[in-house]
N, C-alpha and C. Protein backbone atom coordinates (compact mmCIF):
# COMPACT_ATOMS: atom_id res chain seq x y z
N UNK A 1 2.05 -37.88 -1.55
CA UNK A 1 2.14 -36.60 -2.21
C UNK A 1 2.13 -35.50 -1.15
N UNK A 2 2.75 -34.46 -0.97
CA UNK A 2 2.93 -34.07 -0.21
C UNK A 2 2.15 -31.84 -0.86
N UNK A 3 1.43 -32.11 0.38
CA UNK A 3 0.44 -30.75 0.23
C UNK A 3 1.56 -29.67 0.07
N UNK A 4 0.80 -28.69 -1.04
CA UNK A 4 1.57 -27.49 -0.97
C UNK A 4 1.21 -26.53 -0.11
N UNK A 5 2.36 -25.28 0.36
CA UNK A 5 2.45 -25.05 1.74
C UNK A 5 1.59 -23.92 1.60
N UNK A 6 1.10 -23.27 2.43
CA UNK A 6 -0.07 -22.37 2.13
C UNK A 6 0.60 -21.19 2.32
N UNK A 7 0.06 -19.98 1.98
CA UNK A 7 0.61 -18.84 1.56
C UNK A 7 0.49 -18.28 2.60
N UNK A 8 1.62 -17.21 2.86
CA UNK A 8 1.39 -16.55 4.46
C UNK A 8 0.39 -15.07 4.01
N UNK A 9 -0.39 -14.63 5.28
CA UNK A 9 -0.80 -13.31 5.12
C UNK A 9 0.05 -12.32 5.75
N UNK A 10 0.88 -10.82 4.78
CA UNK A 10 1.82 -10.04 5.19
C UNK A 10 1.08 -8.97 5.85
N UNK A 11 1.15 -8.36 7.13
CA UNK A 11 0.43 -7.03 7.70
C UNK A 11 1.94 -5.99 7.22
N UNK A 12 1.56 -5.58 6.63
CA UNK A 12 2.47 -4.21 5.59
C UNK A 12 1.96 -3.12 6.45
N UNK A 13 3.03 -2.06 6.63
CA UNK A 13 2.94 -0.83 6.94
C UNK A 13 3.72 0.02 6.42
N UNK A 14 3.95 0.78 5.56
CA UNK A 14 4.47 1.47 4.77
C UNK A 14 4.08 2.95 4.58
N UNK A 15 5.46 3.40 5.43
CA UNK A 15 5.16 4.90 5.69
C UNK A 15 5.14 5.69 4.27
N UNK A 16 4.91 6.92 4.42
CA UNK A 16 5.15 8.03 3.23
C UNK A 16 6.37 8.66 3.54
N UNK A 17 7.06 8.77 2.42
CA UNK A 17 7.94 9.94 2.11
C UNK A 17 7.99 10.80 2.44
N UNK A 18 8.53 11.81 3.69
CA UNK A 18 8.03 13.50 4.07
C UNK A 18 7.98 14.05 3.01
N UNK A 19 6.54 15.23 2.89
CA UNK A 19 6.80 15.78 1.62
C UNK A 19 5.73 15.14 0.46
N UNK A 20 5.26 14.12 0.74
CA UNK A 20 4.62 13.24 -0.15
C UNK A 20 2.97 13.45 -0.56
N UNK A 21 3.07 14.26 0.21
CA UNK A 21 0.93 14.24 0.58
C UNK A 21 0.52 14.71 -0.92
N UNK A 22 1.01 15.64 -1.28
CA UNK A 22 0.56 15.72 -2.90
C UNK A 22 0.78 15.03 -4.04
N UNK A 23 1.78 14.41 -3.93
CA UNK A 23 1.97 13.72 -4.93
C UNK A 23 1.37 12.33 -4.60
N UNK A 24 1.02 12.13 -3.56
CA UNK A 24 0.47 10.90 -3.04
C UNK A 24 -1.54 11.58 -3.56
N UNK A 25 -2.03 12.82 -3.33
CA UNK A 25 -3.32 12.92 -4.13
C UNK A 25 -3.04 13.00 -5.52
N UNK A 26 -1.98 13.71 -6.18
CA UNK A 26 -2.08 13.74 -7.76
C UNK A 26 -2.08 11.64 -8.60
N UNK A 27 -1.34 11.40 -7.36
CA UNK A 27 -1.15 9.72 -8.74
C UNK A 27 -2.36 8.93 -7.68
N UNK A 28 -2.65 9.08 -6.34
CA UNK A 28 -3.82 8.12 -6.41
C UNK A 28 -5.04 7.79 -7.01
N UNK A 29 -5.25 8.20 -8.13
CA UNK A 29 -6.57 7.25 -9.32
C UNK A 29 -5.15 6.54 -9.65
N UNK A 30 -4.31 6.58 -10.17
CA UNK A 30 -3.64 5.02 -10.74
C UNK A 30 -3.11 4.22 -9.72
N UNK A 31 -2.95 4.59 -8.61
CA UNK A 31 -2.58 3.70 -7.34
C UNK A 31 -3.95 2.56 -7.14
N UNK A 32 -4.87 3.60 -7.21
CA UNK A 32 -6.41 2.59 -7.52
C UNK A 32 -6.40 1.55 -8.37
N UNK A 33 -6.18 1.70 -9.57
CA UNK A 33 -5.99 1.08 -10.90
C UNK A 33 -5.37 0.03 -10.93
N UNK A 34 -3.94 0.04 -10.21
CA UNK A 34 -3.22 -0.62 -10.32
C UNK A 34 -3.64 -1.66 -9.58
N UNK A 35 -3.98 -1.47 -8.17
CA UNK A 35 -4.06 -2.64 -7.14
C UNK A 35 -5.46 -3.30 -7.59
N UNK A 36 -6.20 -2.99 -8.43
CA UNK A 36 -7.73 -3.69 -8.82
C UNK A 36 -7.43 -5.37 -8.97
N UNK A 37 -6.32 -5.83 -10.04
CA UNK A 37 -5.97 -6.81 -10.29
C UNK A 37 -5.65 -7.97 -8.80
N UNK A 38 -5.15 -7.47 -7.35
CA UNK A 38 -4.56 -7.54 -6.89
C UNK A 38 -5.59 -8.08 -5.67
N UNK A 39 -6.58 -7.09 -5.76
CA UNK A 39 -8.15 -7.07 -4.53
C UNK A 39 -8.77 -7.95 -5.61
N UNK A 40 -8.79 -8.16 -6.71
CA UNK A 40 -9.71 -9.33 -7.47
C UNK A 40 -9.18 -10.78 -7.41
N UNK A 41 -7.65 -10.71 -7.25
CA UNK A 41 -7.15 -12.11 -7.21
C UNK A 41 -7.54 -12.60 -5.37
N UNK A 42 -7.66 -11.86 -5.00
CA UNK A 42 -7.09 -12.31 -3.41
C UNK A 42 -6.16 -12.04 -2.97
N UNK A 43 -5.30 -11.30 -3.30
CA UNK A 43 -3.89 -11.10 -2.87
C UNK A 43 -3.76 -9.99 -2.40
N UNK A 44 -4.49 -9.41 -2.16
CA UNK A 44 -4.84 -8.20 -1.15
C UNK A 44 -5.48 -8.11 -0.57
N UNK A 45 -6.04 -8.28 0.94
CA UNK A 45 -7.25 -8.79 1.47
C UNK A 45 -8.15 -7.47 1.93
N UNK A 46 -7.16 -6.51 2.16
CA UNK A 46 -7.43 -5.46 2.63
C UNK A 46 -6.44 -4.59 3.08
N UNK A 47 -6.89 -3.01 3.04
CA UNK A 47 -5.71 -1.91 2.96
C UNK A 47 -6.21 -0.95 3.13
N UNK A 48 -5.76 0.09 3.08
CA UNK A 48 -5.89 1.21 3.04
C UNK A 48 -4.47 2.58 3.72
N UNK A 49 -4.87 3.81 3.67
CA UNK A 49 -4.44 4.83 4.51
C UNK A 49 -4.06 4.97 5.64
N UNK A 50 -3.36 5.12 6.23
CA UNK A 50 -2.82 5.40 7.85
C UNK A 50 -3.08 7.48 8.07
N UNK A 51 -4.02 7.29 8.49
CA UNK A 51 -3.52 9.08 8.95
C UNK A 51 -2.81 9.17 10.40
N UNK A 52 -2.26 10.33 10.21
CA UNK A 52 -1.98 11.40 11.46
C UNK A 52 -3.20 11.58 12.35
N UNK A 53 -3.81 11.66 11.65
CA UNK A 53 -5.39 12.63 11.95
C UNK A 53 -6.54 12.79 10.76
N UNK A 54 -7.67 12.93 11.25
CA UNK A 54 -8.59 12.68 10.53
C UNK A 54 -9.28 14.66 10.54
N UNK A 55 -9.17 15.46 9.25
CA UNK A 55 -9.68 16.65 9.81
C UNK A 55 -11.00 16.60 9.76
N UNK A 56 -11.78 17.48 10.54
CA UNK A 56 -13.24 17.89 10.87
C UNK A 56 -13.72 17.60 9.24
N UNK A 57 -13.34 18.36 8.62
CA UNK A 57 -14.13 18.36 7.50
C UNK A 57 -14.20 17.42 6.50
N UNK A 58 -13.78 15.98 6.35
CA UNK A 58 -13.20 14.88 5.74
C UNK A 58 -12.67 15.14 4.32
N UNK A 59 -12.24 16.09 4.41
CA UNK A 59 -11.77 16.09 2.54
C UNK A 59 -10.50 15.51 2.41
N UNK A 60 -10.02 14.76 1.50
CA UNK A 60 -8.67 14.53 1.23
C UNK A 60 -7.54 15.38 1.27
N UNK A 61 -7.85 16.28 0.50
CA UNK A 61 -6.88 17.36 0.90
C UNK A 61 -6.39 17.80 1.51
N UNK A 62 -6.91 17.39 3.10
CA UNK A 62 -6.75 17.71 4.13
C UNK A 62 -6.08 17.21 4.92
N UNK A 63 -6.14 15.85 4.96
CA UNK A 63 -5.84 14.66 5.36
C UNK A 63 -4.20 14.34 6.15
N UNK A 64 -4.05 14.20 7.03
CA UNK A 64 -2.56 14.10 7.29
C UNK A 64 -2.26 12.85 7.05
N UNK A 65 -1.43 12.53 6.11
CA UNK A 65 -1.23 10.76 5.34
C UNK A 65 0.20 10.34 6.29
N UNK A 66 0.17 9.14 6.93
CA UNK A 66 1.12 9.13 7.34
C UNK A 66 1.70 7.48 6.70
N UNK A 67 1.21 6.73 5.82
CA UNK A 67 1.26 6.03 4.61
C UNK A 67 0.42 5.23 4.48
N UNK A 68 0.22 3.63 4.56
CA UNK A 68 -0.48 2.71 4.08
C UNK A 68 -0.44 1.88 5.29
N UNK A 69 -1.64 0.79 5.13
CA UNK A 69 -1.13 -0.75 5.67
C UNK A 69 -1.79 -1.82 3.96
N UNK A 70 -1.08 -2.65 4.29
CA UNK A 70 -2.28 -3.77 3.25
C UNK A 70 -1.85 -5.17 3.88
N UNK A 71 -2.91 -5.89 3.52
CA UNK A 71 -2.50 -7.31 4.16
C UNK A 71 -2.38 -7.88 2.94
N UNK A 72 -1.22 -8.40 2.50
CA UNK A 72 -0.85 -9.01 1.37
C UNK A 72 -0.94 -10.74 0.98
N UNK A 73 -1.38 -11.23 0.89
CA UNK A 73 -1.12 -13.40 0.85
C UNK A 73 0.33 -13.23 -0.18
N UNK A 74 1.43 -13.44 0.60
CA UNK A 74 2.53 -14.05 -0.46
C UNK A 74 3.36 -14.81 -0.14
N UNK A 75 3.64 -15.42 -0.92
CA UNK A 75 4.99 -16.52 -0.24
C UNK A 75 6.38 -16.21 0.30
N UNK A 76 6.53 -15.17 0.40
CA UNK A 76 7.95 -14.40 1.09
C UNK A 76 7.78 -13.14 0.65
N UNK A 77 8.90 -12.60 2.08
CA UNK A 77 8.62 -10.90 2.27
C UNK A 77 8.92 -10.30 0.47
N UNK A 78 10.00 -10.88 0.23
CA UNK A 78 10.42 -10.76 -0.60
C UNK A 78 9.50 -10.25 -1.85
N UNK A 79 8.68 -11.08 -2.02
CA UNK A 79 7.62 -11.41 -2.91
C UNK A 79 6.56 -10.00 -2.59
N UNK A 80 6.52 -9.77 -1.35
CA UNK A 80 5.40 -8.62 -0.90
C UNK A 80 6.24 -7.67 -1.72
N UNK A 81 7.56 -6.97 -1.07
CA UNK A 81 8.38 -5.93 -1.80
C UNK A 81 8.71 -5.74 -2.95
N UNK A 82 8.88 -7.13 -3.60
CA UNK A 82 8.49 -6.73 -5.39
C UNK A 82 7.08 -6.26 -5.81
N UNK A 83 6.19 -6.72 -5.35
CA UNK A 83 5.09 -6.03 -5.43
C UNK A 83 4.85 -4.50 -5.09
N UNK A 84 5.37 -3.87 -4.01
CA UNK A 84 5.34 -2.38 -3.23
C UNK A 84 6.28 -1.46 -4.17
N UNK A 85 7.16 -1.84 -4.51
CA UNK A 85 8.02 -1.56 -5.71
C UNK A 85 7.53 -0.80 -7.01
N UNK A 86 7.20 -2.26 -7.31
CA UNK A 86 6.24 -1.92 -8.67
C UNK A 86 4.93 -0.99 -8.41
N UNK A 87 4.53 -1.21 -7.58
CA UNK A 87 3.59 0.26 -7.44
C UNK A 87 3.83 1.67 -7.52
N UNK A 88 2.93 2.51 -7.90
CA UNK A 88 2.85 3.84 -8.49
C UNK A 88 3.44 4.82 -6.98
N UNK A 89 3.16 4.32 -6.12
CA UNK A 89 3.33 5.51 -4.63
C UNK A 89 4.76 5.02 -4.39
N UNK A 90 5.32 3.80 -4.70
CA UNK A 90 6.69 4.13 -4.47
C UNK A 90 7.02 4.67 -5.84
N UNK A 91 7.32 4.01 -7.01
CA UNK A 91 7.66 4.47 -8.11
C UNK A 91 8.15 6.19 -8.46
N UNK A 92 6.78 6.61 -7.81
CA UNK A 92 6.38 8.37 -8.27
C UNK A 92 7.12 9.09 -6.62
N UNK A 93 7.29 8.35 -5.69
CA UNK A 93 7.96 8.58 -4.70
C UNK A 93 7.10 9.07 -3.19
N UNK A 94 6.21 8.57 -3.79
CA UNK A 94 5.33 8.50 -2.09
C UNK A 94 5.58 7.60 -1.05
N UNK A 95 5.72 6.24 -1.28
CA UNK A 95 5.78 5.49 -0.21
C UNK A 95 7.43 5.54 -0.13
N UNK A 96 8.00 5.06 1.00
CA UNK A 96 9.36 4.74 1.74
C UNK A 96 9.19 3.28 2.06
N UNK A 97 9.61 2.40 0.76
CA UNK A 97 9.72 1.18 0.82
C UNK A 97 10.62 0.70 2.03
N UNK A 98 11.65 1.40 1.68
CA UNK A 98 13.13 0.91 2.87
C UNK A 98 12.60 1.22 4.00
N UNK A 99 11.20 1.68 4.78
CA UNK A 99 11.41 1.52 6.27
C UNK A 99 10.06 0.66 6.65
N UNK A 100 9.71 -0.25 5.14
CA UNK A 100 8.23 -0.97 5.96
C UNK A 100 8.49 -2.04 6.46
């Protein structure tokens, strides 16, 4: 019987959209939402924000977003980008799928 093949881990980097920083604070509570399913299965091991810069005062608002990373478990790139897709920051037009 022959073992099934184990799932690769994807290091994702996925810039923002110029232009994006607000609309990237107005939809992140459902960007949250969405990926819950995703950090509960395992299939997200970890992620977050990329800044420019971090300002003195840590507020979001402030923040120079320069997009994401996440480490994804999937069985082809393929499989990662249907996933990035279906998310709210590309969808609503924050992330720039085509240059991760």
């Amino acid at each position: 019987m022959a073992t099934p093949a184990k799932k690769t881990e994807w290091l994702v980097v996925v810039p923002d959209k110029e232009g994006a920083h607000q609309k990237r604070l107005e939809v992140r509570p459902k960007h949250f939402e969405g990926i819950k399913s995703f950090e509960e299965s395992g299939q997200f091991k970890m992620g977050g924000a990329v800044l420019n810069e971090v300002p003195k005062d840590g507020n979001p608002q402030n923040f120079s977003f320069y997009g994401s990373t996440i480490i994804v478990v999937a069985d082809t790139k393929e499989e990662v980008l249907d996933i990035l897709k279906k998310d709210i920051y590309t969808e609503s037009g924050v992330w720039d799928v085509e240059k991760v």
